[in-house]
PDB file of N, CA and C in Angstrom:
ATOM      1  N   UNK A   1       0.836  -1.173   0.000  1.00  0.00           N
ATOM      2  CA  UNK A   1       0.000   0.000   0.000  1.00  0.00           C
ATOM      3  C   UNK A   1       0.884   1.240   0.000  1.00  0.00           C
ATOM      4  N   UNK A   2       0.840   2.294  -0.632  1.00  0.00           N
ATOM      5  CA  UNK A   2       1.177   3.479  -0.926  1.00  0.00           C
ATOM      6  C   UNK A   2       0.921   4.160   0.180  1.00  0.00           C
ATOM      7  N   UNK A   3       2.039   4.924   0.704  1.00  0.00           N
ATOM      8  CA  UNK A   3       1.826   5.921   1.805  1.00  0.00           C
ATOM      9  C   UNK A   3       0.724   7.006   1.380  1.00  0.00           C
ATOM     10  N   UNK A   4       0.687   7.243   0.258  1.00  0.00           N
ATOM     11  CA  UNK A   4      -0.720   8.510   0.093  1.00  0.00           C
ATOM     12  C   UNK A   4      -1.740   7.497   0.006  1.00  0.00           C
ATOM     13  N   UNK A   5      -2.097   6.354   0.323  1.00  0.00           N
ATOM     14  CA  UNK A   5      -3.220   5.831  -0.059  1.00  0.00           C
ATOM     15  C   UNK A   5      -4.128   5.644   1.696  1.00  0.00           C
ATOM     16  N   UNK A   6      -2.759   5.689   2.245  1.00  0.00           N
ATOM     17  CA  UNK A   6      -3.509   5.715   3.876  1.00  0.00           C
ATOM     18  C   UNK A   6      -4.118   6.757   4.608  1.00  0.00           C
ATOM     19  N   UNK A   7      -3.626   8.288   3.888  1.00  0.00           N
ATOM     20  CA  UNK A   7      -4.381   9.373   4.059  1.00  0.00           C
ATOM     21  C   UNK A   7      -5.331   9.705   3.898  1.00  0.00           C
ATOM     22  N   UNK A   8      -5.995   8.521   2.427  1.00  0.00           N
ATOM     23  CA  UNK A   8      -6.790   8.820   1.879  1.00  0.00           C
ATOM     24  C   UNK A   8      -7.998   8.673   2.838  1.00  0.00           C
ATOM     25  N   UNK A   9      -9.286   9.486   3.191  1.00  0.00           N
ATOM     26  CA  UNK A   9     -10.582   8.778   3.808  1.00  0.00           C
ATOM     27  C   UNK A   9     -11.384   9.056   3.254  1.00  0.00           C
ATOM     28  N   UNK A  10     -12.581   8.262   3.252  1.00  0.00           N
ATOM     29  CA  UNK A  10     -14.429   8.076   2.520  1.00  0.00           C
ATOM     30  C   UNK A  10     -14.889   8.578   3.290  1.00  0.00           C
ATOM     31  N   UNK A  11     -15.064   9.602   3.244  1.00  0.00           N
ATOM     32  CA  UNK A  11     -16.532   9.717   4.035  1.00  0.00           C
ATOM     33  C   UNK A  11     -17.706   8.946   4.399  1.00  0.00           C
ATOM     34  N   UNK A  12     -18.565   9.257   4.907  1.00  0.00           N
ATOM     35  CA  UNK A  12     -20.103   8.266   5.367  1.00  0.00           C
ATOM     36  C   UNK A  12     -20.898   8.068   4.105  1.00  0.00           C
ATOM     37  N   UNK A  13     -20.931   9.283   4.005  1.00  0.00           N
ATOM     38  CA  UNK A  13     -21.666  10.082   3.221  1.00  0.00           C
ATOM     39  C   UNK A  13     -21.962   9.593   1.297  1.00  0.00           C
ATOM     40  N   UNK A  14     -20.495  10.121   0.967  1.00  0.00           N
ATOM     41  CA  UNK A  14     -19.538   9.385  -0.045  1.00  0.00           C
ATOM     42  C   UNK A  14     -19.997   7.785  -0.443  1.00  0.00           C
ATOM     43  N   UNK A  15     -19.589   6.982   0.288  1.00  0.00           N
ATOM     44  CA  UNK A  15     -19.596   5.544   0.620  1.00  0.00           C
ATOM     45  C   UNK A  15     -20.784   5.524  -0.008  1.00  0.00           C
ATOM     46  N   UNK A  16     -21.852   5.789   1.215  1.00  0.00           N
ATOM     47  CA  UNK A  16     -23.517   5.248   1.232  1.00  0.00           C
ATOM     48  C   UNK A  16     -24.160   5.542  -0.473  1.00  0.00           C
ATOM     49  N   UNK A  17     -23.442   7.071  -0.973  1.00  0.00           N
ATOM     50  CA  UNK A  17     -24.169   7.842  -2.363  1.00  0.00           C
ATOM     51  C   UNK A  17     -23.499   6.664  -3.224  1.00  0.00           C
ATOM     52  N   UNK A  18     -22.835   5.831  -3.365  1.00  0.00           N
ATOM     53  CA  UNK A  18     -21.603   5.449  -4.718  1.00  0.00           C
ATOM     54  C   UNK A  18     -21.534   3.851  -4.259  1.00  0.00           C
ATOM     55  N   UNK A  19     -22.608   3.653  -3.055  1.00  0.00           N
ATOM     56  CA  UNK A  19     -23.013   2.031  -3.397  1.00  0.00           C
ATOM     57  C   UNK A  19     -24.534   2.074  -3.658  1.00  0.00           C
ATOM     58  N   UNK A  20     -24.979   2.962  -3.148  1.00  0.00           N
ATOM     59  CA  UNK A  20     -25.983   3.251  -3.231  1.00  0.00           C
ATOM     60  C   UNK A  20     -26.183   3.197  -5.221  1.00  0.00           C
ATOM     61  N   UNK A  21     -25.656   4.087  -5.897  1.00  0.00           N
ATOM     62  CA  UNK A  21     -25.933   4.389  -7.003  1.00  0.00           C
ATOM     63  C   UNK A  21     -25.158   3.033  -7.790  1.00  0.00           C
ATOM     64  N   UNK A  22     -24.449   2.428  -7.610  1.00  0.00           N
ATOM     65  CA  UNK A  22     -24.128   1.008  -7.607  1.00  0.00           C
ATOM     66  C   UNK A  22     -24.938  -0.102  -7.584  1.00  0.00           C
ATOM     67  N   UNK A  23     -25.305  -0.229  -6.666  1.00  0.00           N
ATOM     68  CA  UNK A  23     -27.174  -0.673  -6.799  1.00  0.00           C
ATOM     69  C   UNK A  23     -27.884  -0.608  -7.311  1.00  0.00           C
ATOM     70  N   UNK A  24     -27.680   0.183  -7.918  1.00  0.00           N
ATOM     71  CA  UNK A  24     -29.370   0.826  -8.775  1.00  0.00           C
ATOM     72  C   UNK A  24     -28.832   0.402 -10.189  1.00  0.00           C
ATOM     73  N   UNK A  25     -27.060   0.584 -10.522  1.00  0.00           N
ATOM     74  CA  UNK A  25     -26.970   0.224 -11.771  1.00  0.00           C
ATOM     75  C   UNK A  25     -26.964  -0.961 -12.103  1.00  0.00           C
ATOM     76  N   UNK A  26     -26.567  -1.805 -10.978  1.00  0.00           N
ATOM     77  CA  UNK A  26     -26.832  -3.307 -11.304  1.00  0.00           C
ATOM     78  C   UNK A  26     -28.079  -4.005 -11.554  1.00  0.00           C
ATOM     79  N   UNK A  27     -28.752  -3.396 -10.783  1.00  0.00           N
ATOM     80  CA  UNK A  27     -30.317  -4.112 -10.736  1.00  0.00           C
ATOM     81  C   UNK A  27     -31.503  -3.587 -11.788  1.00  0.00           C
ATOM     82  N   UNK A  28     -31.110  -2.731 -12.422  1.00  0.00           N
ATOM     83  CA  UNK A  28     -31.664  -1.773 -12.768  1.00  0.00           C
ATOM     84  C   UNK A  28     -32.164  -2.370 -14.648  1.00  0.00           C
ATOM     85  N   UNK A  29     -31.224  -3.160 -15.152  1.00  0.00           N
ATOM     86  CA  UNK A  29     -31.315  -3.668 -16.220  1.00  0.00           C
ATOM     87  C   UNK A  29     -32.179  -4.997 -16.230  1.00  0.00           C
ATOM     88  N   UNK A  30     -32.085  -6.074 -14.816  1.00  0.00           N
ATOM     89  CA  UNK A  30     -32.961  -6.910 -14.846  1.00  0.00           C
ATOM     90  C   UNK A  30     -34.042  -6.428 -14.586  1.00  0.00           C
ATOM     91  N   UNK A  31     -34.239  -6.111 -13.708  1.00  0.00           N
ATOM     92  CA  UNK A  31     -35.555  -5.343 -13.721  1.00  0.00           C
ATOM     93  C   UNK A  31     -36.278  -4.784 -14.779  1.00  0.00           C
ATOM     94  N   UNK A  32     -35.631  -3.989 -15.789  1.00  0.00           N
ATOM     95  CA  UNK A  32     -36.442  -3.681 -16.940  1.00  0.00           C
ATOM     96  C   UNK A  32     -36.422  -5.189 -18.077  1.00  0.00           C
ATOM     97  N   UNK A  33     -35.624  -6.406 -17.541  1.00  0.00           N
ATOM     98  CA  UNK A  33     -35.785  -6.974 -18.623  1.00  0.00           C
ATOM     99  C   UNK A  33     -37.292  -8.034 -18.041  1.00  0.00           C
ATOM    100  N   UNK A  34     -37.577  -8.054 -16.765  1.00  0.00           N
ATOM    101  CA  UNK A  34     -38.919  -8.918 -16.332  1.00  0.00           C
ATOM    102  C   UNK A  34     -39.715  -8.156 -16.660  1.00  0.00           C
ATOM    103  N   UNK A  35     -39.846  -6.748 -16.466  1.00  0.00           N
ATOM    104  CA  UNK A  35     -41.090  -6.361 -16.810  1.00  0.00           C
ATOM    105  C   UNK A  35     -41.514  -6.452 -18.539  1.00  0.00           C
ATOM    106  N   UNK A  36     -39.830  -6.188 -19.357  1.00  0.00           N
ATOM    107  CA  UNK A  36     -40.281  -6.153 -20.637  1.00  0.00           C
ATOM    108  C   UNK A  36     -40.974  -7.820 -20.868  1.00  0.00           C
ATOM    109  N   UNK A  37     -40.316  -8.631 -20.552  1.00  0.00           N
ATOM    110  CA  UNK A  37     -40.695 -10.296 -20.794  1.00  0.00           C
ATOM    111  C   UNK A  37     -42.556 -10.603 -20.049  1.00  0.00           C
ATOM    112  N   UNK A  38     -42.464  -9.453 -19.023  1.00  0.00           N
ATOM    113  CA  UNK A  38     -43.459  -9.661 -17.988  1.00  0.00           C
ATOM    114  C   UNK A  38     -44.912  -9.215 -19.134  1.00  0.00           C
ATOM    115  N   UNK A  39     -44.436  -8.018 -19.948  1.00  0.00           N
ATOM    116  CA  UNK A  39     -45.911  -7.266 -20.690  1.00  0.00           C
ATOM    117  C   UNK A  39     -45.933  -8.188 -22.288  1.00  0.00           C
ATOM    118  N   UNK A  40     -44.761  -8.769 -22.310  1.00  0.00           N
ATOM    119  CA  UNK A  40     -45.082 -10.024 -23.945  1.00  0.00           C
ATOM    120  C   UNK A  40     -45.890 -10.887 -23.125  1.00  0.00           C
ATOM    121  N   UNK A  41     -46.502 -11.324 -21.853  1.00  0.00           N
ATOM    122  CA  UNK A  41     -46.656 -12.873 -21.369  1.00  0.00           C
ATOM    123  C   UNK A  41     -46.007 -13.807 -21.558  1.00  0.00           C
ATOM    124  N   UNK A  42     -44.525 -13.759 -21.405  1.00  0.00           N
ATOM    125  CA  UNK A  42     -43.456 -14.784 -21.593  1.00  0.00           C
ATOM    126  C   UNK A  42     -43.863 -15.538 -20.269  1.00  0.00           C
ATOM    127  N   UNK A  43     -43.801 -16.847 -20.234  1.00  0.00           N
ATOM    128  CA  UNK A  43     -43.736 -17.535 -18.974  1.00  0.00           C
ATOM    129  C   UNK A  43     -42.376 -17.455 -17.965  1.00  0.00           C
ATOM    130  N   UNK A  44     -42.977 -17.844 -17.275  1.00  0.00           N
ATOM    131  CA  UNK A  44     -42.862 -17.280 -15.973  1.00  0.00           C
ATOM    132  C   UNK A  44     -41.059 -17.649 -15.387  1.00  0.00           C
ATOM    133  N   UNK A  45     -41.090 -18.876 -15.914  1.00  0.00           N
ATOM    134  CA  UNK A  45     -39.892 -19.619 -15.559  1.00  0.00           C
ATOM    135  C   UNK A  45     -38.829 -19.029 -16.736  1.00  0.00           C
ATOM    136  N   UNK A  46     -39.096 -18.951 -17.974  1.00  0.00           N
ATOM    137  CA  UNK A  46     -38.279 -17.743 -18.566  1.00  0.00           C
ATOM    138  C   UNK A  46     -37.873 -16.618 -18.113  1.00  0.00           C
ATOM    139  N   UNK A  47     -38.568 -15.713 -17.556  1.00  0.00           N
ATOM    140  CA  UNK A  47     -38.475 -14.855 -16.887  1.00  0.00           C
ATOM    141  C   UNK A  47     -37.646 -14.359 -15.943  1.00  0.00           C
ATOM    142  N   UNK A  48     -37.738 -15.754 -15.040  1.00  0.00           N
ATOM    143  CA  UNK A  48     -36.834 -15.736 -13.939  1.00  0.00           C
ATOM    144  C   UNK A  48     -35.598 -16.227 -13.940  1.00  0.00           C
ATOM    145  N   UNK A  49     -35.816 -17.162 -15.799  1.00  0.00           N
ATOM    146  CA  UNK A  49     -33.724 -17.311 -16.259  1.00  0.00           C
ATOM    147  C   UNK A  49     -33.167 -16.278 -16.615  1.00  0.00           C
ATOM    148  N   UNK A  50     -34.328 -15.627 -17.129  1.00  0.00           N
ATOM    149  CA  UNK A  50     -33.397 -14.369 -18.169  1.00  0.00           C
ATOM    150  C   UNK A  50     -33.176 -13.540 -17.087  1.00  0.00           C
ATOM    151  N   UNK A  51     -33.984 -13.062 -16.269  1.00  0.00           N
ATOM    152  CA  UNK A  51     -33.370 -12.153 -15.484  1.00  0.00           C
ATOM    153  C   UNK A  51     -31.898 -12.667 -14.769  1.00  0.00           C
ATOM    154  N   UNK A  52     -32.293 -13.587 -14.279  1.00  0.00           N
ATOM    155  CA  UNK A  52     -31.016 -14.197 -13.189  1.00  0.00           C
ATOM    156  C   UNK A  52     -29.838 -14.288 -13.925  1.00  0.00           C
ATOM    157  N   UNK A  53     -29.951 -14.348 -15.351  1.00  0.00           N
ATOM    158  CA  UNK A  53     -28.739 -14.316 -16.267  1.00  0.00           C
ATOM    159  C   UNK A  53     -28.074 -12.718 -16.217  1.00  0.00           C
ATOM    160  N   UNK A  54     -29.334 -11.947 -16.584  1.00  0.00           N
ATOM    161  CA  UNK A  54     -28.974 -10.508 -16.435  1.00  0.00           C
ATOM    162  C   UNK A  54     -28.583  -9.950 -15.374  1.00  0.00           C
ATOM    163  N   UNK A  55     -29.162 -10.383 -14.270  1.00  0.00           N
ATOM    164  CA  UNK A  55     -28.487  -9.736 -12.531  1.00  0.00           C
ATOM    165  C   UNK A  55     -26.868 -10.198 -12.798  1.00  0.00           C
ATOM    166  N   UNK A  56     -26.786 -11.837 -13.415  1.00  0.00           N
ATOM    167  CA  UNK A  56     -25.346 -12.349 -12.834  1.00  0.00           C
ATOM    168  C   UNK A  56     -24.567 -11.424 -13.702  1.00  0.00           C
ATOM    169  N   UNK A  57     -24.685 -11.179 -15.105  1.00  0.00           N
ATOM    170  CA  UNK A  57     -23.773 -10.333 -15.826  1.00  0.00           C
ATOM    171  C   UNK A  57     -23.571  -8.709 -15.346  1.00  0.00           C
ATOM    172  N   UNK A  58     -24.533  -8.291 -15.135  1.00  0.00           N
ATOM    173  CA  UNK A  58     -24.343  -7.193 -14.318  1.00  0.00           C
ATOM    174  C   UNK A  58     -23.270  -7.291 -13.060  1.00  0.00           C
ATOM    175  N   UNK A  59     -23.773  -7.899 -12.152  1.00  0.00           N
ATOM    176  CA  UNK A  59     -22.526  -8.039 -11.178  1.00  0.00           C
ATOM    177  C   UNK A  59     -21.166  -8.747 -11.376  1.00  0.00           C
ATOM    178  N   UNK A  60     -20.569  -9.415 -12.453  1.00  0.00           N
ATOM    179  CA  UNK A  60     -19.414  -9.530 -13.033  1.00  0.00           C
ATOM    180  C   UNK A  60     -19.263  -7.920 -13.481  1.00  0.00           C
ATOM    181  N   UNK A  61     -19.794  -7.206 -14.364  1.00  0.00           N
ATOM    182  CA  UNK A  61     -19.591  -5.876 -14.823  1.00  0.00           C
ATOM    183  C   UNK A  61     -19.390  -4.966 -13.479  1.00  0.00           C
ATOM    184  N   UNK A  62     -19.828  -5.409 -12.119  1.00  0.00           N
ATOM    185  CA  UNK A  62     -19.984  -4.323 -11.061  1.00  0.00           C
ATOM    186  C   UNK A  62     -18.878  -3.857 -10.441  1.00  0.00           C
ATOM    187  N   UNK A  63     -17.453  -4.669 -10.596  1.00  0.00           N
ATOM    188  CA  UNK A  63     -16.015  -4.323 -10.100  1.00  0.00           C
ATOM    189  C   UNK A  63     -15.793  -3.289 -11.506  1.00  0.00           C
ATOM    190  N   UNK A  64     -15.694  -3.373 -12.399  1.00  0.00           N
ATOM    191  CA  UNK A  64     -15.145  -2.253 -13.474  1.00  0.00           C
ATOM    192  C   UNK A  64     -16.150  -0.732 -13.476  1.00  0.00           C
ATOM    193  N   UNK A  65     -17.580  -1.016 -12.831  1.00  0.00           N
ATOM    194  CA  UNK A  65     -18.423   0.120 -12.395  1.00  0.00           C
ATOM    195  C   UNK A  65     -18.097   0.614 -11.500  1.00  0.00           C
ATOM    196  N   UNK A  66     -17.890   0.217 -10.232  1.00  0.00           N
ATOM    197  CA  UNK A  66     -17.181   0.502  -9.074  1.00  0.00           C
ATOM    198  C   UNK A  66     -15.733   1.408  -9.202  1.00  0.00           C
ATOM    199  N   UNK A  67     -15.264   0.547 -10.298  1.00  0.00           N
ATOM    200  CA  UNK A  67     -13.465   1.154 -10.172  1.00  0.00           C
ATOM    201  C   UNK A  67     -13.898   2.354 -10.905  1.00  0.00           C
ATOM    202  N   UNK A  68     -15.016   2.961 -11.865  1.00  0.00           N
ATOM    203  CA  UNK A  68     -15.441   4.140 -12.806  1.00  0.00           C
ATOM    204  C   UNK A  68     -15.666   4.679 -11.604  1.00  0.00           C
ATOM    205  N   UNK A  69     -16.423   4.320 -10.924  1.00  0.00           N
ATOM    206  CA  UNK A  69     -17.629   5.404  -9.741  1.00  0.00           C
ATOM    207  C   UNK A  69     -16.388   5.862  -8.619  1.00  0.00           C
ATOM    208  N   UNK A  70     -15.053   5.384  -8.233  1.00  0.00           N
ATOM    209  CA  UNK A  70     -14.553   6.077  -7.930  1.00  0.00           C
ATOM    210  C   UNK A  70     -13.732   7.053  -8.147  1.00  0.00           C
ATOM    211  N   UNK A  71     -13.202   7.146  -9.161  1.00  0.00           N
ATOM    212  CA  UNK A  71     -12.515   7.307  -9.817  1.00  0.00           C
ATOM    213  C   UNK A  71     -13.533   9.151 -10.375  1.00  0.00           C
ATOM    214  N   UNK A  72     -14.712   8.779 -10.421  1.00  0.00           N
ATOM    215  CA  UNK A  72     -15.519  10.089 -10.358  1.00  0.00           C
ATOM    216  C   UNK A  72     -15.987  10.297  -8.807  1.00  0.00           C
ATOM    217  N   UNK A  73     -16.041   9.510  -7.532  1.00  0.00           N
ATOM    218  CA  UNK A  73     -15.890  10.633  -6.501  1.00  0.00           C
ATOM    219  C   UNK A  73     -15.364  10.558  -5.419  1.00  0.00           C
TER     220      UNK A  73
END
Protein backbone atom coordinates (compact mmCIF):
# COMPACT_ATOMS: atom_id res chain seq x y z
CA UNK A 1 0.00 0.00 0.00
CA UNK A 2 1.18 3.48 -0.93
CA UNK A 3 1.83 5.92 1.80
CA UNK A 4 -0.72 8.51 0.09
CA UNK A 5 -3.22 5.83 -0.06
CA UNK A 6 -3.51 5.71 3.88
CA UNK A 7 -4.38 9.37 4.06
CA UNK A 8 -6.79 8.82 1.88
CA UNK A 9 -10.58 8.78 3.81
CA UNK A 10 -14.43 8.08 2.52
CA UNK A 11 -16.53 9.72 4.04
CA UNK A 12 -20.10 8.27 5.37
CA UNK A 13 -21.67 10.08 3.22
CA UNK A 14 -19.54 9.38 -0.04
CA UNK A 15 -19.60 5.54 0.62
CA UNK A 16 -23.52 5.25 1.23
CA UNK A 17 -24.17 7.84 -2.36
CA UNK A 18 -21.60 5.45 -4.72
CA UNK A 19 -23.01 2.03 -3.40
CA UNK A 20 -25.98 3.25 -3.23
CA UNK A 21 -25.93 4.39 -7.00
CA UNK A 22 -24.13 1.01 -7.61
CA UNK A 23 -27.17 -0.67 -6.80
CA UNK A 24 -29.37 0.83 -8.78
CA UNK A 25 -26.97 0.22 -11.77
CA UNK A 26 -26.83 -3.31 -11.30
CA UNK A 27 -30.32 -4.11 -10.74
CA UNK A 28 -31.66 -1.77 -12.77
CA UNK A 29 -31.31 -3.67 -16.22
CA UNK A 30 -32.96 -6.91 -14.85
CA UNK A 31 -35.56 -5.34 -13.72
CA UNK A 32 -36.44 -3.68 -16.94
CA UNK A 33 -35.79 -6.97 -18.62
CA UNK A 34 -38.92 -8.92 -16.33
CA UNK A 35 -41.09 -6.36 -16.81
CA UNK A 36 -40.28 -6.15 -20.64
CA UNK A 37 -40.69 -10.30 -20.79
CA UNK A 38 -43.46 -9.66 -17.99
CA UNK A 39 -45.91 -7.27 -20.69
CA UNK A 40 -45.08 -10.02 -23.95
CA UNK A 41 -46.66 -12.87 -21.37
CA UNK A 42 -43.46 -14.78 -21.59
CA UNK A 43 -43.74 -17.53 -18.97
CA UNK A 44 -42.86 -17.28 -15.97
CA UNK A 45 -39.89 -19.62 -15.56
CA UNK A 46 -38.28 -17.74 -18.57
CA UNK A 47 -38.48 -14.86 -16.89
CA UNK A 48 -36.83 -15.74 -13.94
CA UNK A 49 -33.72 -17.31 -16.26
CA UNK A 50 -33.40 -14.37 -18.17
CA UNK A 51 -33.37 -12.15 -15.48
CA UNK A 52 -31.02 -14.20 -13.19
CA UNK A 53 -28.74 -14.32 -16.27
CA UNK A 54 -28.97 -10.51 -16.44
CA UNK A 55 -28.49 -9.74 -12.53
CA UNK A 56 -25.35 -12.35 -12.83
CA UNK A 57 -23.77 -10.33 -15.83
CA UNK A 58 -24.34 -7.19 -14.32
CA UNK A 59 -22.53 -8.04 -11.18
CA UNK A 60 -19.41 -9.53 -13.03
CA UNK A 61 -19.59 -5.88 -14.82
CA UNK A 62 -19.98 -4.32 -11.06
CA UNK A 63 -16.01 -4.32 -10.10
CA UNK A 64 -15.15 -2.25 -13.47
CA UNK A 65 -18.42 0.12 -12.39
CA UNK A 66 -17.18 0.50 -9.07
CA UNK A 67 -13.47 1.15 -10.17
CA UNK A 68 -15.44 4.14 -12.81
CA UNK A 69 -17.63 5.40 -9.74
CA UNK A 70 -14.55 6.08 -7.93
CA UNK A 71 -12.51 7.31 -9.82
CA UNK A 72 -15.52 10.09 -10.36
CA UNK A 73 -15.89 10.63 -6.50
Amino acid sequence: MKPQDENKKVSTRSYYKMSTLLAIIITMPGIAALFTLRHFNIDIIYQVIISSLIFLICIGFSFKISKYLVKLG
